[in-house]
N, C-alpha and C. Protein backbone atom coordinates (compact mmCIF):
# COMPACT_ATOMS: atom_id res chain seq x y z
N UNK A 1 -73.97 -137.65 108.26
CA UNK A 1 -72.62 -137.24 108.53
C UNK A 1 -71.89 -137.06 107.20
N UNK A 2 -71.17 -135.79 107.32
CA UNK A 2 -70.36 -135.77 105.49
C UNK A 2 -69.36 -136.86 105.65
N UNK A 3 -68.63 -136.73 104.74
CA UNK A 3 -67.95 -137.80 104.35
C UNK A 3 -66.63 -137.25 104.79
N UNK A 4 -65.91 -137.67 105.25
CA UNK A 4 -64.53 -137.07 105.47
C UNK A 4 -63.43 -137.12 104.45
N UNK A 5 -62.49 -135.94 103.92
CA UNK A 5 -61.88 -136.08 103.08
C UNK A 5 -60.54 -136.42 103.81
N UNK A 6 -59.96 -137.41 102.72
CA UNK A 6 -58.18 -138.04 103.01
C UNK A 6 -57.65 -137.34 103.27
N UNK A 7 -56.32 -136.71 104.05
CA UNK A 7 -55.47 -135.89 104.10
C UNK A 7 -54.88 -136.67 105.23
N UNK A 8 -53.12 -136.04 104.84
CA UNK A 8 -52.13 -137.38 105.58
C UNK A 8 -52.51 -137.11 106.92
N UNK A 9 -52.08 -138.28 107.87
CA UNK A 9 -52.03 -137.94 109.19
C UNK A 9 -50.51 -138.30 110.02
N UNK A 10 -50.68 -137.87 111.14
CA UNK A 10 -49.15 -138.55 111.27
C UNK A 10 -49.05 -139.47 112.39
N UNK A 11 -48.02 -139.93 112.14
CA UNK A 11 -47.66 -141.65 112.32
C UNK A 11 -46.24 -140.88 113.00
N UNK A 12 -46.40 -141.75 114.67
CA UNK A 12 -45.17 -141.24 115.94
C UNK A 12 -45.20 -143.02 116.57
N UNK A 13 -44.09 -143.28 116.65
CA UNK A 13 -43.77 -144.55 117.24
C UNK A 13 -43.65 -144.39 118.75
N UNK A 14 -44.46 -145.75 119.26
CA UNK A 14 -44.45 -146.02 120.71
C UNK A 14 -43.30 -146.52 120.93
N UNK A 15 -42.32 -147.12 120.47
CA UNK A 15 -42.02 -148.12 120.70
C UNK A 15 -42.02 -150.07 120.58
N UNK A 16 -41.49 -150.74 121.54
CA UNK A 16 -41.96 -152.23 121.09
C UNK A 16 -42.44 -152.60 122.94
N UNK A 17 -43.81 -153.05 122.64
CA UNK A 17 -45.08 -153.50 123.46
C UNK A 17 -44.72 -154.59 123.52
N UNK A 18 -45.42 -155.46 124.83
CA UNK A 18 -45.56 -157.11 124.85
C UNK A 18 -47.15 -157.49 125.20
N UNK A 19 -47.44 -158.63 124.37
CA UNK A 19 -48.79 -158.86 125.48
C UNK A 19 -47.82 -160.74 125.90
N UNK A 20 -48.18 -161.16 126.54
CA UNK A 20 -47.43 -162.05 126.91
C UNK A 20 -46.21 -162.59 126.61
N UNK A 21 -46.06 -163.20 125.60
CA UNK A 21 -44.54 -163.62 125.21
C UNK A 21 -44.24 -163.04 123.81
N UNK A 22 -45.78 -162.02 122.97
CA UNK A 22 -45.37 -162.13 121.81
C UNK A 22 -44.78 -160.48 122.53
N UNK A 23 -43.60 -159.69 121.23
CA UNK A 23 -43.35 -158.96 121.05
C UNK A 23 -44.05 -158.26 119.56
N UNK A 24 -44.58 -156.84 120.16
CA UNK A 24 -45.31 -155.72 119.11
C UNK A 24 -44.18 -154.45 119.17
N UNK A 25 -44.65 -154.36 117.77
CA UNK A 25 -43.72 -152.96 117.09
C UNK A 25 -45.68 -152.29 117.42
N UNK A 26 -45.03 -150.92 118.16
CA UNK A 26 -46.10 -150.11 118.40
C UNK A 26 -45.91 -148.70 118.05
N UNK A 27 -46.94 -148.18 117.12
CA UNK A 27 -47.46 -146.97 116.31
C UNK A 27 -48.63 -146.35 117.04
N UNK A 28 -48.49 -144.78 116.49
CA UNK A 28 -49.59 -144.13 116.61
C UNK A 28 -50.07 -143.18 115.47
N UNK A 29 -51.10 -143.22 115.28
CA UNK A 29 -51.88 -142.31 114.17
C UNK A 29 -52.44 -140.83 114.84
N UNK A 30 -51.98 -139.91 114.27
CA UNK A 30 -52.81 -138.63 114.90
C UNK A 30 -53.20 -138.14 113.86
N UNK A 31 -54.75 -137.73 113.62
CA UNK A 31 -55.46 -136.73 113.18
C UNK A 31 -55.25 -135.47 113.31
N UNK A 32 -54.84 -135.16 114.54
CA UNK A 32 -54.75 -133.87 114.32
C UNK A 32 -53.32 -133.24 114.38
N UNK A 33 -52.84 -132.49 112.86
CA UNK A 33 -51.36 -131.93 112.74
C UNK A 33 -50.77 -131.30 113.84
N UNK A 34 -49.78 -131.65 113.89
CA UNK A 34 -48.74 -130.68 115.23
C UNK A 34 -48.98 -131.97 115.91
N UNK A 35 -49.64 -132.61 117.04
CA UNK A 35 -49.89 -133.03 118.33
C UNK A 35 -49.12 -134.48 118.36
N UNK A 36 -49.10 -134.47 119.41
CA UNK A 36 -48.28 -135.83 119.63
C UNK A 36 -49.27 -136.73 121.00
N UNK A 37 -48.74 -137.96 120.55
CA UNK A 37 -49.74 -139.23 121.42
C UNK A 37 -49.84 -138.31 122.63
N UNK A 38 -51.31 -138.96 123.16
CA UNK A 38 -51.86 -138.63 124.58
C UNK A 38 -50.73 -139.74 125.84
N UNK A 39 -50.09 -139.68 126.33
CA UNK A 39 -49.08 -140.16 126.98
C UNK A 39 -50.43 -141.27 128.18
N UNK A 40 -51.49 -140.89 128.40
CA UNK A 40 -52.66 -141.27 129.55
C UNK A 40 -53.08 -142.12 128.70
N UNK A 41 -53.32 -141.99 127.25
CA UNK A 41 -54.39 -142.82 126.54
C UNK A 41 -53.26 -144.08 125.87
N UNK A 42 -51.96 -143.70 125.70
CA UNK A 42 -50.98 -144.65 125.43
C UNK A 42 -50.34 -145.22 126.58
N UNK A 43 -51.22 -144.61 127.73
CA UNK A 43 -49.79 -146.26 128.74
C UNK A 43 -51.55 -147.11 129.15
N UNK A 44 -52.43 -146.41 128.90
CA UNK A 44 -54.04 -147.32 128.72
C UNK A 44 -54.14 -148.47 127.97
N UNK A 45 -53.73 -147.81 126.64
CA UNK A 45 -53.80 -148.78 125.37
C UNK A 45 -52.55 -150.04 125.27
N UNK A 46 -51.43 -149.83 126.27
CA UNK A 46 -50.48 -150.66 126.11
C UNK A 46 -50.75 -151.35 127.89
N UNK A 47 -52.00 -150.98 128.39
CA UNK A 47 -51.94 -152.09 129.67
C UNK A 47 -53.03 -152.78 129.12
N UNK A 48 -53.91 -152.37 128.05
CA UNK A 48 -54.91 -153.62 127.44
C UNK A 48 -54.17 -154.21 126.55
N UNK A 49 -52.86 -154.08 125.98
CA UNK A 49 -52.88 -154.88 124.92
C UNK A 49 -52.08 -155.79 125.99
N UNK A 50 -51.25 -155.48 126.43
CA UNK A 50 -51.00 -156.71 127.56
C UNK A 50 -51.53 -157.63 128.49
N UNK A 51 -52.69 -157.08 129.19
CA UNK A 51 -53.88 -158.04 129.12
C UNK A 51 -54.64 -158.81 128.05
N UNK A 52 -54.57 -158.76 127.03
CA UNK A 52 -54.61 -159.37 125.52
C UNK A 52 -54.01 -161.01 125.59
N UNK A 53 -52.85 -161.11 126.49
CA UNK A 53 -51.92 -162.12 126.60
C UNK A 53 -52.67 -162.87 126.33
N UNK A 54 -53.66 -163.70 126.86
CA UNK A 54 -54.32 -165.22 126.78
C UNK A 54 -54.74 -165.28 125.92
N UNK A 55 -55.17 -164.09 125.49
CA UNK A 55 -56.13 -164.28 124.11
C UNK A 55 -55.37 -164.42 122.71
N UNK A 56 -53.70 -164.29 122.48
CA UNK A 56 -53.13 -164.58 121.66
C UNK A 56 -52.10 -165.66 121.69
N UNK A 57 -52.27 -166.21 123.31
CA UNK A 57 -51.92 -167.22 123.43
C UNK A 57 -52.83 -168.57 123.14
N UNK A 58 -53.79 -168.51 122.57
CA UNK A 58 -54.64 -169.05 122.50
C UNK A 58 -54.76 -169.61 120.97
N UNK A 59 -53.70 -168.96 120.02
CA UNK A 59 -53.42 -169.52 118.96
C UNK A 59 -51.63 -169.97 118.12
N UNK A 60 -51.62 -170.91 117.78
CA UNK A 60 -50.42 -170.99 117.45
C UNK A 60 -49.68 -169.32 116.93
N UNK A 61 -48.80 -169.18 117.23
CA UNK A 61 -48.01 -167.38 116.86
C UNK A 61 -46.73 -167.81 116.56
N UNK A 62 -46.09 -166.69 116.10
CA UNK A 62 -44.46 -166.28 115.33
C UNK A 62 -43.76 -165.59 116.52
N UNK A 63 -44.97 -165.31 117.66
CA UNK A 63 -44.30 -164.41 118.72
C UNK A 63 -44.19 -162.91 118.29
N UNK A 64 -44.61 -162.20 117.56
CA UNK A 64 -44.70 -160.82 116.88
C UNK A 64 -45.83 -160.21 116.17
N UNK A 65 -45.40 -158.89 116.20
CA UNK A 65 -47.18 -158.40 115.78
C UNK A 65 -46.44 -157.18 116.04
N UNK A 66 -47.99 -156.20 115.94
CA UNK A 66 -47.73 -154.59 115.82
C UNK A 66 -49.08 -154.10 116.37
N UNK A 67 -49.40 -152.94 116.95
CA UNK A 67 -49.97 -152.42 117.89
C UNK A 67 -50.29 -151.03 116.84
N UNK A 68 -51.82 -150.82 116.63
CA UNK A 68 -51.76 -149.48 116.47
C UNK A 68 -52.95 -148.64 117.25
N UNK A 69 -52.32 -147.18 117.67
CA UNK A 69 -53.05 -146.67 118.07
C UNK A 69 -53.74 -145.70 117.13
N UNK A 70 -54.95 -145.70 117.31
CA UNK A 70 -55.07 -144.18 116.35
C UNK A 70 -56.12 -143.42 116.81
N UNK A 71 -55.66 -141.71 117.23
CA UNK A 71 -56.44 -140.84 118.00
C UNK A 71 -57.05 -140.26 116.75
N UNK A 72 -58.14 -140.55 116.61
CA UNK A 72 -59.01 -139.93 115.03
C UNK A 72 -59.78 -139.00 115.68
N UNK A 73 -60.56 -138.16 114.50
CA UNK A 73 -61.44 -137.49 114.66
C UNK A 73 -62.67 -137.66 115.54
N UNK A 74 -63.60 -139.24 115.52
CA UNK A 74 -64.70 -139.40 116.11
C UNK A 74 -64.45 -140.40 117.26
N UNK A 75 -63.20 -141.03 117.26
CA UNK A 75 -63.13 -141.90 118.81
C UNK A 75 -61.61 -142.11 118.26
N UNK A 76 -61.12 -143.28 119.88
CA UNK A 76 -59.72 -143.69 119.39
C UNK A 76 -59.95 -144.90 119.05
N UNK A 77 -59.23 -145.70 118.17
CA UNK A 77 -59.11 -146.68 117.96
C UNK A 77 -57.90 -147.89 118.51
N UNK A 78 -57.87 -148.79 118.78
CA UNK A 78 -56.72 -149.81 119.10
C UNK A 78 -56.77 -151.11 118.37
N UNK A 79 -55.28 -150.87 117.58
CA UNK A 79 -55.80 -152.96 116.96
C UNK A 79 -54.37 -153.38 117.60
N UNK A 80 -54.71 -154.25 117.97
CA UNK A 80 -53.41 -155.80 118.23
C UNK A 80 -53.58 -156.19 116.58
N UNK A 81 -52.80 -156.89 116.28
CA UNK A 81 -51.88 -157.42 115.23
C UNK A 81 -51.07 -158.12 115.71
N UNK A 82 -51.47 -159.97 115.58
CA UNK A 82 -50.07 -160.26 115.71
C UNK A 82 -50.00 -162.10 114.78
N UNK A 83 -48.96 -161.98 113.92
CA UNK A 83 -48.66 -163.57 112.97
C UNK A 83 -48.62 -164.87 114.00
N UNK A 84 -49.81 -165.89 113.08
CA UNK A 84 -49.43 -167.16 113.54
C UNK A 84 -49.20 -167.51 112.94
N UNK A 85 -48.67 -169.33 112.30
CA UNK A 85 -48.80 -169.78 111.59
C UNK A 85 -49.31 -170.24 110.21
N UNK A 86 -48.31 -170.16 109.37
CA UNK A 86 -48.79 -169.97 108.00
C UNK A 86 -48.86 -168.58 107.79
N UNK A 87 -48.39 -167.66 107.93
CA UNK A 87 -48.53 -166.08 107.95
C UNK A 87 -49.80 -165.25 107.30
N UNK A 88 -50.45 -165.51 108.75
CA UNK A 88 -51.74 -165.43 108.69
C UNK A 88 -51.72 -164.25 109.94
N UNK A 89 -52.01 -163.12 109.92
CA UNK A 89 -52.70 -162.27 110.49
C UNK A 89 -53.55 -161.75 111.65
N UNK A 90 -53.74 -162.16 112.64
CA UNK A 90 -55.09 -162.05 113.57
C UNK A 90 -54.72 -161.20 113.97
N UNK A 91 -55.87 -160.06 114.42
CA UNK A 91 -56.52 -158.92 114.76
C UNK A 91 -57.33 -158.80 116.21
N UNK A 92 -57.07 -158.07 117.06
CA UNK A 92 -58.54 -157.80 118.28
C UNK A 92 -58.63 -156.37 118.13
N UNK A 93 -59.60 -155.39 117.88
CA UNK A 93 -60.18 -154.07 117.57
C UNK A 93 -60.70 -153.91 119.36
N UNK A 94 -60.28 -152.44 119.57
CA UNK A 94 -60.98 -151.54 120.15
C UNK A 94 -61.21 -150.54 120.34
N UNK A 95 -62.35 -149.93 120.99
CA UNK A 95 -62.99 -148.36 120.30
C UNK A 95 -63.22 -147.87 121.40
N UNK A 96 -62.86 -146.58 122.02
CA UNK A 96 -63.03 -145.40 122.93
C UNK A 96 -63.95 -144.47 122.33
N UNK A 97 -64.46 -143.62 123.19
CA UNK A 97 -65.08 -142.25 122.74
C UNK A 97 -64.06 -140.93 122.97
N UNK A 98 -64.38 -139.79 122.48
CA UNK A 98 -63.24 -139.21 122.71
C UNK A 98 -63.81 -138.52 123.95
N UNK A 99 -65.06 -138.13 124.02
CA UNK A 99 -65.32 -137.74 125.44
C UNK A 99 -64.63 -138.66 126.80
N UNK A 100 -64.44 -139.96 125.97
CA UNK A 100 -63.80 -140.76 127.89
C UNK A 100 -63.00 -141.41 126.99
N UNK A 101 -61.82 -140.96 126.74
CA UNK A 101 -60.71 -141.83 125.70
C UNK A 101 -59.99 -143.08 126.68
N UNK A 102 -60.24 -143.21 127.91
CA UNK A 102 -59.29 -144.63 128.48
C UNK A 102 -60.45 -145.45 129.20
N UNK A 103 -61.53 -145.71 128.31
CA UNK A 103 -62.36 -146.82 128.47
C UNK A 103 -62.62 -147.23 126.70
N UNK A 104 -61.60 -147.96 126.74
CA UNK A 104 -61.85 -148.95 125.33
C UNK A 104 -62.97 -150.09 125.56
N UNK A 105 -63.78 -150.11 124.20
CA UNK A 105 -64.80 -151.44 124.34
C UNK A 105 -64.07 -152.08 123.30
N UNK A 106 -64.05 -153.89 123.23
CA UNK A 106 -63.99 -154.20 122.80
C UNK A 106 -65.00 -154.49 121.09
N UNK A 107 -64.15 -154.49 119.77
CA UNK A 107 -65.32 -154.51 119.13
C UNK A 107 -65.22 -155.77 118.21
N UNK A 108 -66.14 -156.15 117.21
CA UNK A 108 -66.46 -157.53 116.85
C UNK A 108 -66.20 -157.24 115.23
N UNK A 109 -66.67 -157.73 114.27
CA UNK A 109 -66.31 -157.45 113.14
C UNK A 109 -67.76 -156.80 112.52
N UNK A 110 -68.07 -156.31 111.42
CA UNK A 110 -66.97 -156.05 110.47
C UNK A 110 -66.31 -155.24 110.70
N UNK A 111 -65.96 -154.72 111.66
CA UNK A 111 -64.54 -153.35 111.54
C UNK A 111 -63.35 -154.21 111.34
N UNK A 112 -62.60 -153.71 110.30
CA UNK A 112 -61.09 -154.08 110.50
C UNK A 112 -60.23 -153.31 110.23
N UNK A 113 -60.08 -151.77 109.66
CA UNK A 113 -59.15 -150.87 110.02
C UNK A 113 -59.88 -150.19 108.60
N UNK A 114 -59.28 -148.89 109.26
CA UNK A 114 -59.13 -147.28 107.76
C UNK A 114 -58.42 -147.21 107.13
N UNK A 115 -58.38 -146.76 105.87
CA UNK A 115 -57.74 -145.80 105.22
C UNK A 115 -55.77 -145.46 106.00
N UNK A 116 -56.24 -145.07 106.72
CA UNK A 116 -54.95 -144.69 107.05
C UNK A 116 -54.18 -145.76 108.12
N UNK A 117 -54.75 -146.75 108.77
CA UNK A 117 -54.40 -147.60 109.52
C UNK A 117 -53.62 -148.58 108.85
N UNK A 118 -54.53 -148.61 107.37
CA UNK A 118 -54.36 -149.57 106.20
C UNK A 118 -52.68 -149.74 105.66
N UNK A 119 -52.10 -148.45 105.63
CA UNK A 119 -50.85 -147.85 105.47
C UNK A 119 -49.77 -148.51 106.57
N UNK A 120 -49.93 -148.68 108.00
CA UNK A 120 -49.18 -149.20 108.40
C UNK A 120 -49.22 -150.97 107.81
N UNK A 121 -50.47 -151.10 108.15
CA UNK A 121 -50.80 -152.87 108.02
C UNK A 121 -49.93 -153.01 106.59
N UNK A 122 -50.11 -151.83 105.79
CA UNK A 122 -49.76 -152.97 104.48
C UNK A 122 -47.50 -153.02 104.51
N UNK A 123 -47.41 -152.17 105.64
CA UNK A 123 -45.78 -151.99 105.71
C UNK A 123 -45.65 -153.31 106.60
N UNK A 124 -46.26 -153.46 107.34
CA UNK A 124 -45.92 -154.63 108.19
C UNK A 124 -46.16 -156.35 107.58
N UNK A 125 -47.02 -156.34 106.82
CA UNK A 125 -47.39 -157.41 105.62
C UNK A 125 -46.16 -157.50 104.89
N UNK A 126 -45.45 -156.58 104.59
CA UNK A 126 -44.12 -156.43 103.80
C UNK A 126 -43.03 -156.50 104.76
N UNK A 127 -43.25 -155.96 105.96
CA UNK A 127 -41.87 -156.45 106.62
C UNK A 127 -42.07 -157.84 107.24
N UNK A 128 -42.79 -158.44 107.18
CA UNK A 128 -42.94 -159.59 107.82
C UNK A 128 -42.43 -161.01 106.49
N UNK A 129 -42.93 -160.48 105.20
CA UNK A 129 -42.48 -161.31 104.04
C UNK A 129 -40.57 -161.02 103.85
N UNK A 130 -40.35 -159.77 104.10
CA UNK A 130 -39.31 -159.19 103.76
C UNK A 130 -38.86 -160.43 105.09
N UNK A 131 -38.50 -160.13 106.35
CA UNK A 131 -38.08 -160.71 107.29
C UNK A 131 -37.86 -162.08 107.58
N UNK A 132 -39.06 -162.80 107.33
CA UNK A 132 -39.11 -164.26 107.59
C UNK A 132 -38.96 -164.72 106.23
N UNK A 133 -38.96 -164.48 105.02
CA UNK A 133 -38.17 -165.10 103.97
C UNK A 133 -36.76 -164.80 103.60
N UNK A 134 -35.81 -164.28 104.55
CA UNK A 134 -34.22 -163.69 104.72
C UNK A 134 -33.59 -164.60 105.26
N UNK A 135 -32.84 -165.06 104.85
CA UNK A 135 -31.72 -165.76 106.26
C UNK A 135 -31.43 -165.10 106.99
N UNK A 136 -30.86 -166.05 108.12
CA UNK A 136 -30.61 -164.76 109.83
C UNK A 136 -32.24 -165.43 110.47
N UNK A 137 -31.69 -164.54 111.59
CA UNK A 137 -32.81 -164.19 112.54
C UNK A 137 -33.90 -163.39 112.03
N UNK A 138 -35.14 -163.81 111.48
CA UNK A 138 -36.00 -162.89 110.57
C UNK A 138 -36.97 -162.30 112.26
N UNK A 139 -37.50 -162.67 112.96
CA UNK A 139 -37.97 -162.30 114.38
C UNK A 139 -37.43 -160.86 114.55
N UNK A 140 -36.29 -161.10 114.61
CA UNK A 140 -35.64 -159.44 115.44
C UNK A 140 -35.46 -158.91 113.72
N UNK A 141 -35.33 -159.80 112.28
CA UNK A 141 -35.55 -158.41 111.63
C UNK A 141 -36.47 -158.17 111.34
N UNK A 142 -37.63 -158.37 111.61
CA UNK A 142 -38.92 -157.87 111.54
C UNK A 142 -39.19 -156.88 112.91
N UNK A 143 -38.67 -156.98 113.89
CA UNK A 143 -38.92 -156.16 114.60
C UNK A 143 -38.31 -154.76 114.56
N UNK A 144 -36.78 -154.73 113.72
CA UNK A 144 -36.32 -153.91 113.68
C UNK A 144 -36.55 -153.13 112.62
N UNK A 145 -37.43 -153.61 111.53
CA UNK A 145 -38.08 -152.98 110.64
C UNK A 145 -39.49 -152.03 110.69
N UNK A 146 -39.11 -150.82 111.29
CA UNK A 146 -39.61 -150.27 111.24
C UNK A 146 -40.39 -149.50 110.59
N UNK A 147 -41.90 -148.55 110.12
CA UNK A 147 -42.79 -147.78 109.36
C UNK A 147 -41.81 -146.87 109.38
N UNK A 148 -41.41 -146.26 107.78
CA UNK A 148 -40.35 -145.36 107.39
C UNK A 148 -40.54 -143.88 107.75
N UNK A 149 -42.18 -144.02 107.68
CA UNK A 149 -42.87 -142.17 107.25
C UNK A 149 -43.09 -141.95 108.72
N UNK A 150 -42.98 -140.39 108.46
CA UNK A 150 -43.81 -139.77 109.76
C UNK A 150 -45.59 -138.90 109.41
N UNK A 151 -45.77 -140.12 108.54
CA UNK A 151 -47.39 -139.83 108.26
C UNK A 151 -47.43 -140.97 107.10
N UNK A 152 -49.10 -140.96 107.05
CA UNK A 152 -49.49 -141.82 106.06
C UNK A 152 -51.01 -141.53 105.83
């Protein structure tokens, strides 16, 4: 397989997702210019991440996180993102084909995101330091801190 060359993609906000009590700031990545989220493959990807619930209840949390979707070239991708304690990170990955894009499998490691996925994660790493080291309510300002670009 060649290698695929970088070129921006664009980045369209879902909105803010729940999987049980935490609240997600939710993104989407499109590969391909012009198009906007699959509306079938995004109310899919936001009834698994809500079934997700137990499984992030299952570790101490901040109650917040971020959701990305991303419709790429060779499948779709889905990560949960969401802070526990000690601002620490946890992740659940899943992978569609694009021939049947609303059957996600769950996947195991080493995958942990692209190139361009990388771009949101590293805004949310920063709004989360930015947020919870502020006085105030850092929760809702991390939520209200939104990815600036409409690509990355």
């Amino acid at each position: 397989m060649a290698r695929e060359r970088w070129t921006p993609r664009t980045v369209r906000r879902l909105g803010q997702w729940t999987s049980g009590t935490t609240s997600l700031k939710a993104y989407a990545i499109l590969a391909e210019p012009g198009t906007e989220p699959d509306a079938a493959i995004a109310a899919r990807a936001a009834e698994i991440v809500a079934g997700a619930g137990s499984q992030i209840a299952a570790t101490a949390q901040e109650g917040i996180g971020f959701v990305i979707l991303h419709q790429g070239r060779e499948g779709v991708w889905l990560l949960l993102h969401w802070w526990i304690d000690g601002g620490i990170c946890a992740q659940l990955l899943w992978r569609s084909a694009l021939a049947d894009p609303l059957v996600f499998t769950p996947l195991g490691r080493p995958m942990m995101a692209c190139v361009w996925e990388l771009a949101l994660i590293d805004h949310e790493r920063r709004a989360y330091v930015r947020s919870l080291s502020a006085p105030g309510d850092g929760v809702a300002t991390y939520l209200q801190d939104i990815y600036p670009q409409d690509f990355c």
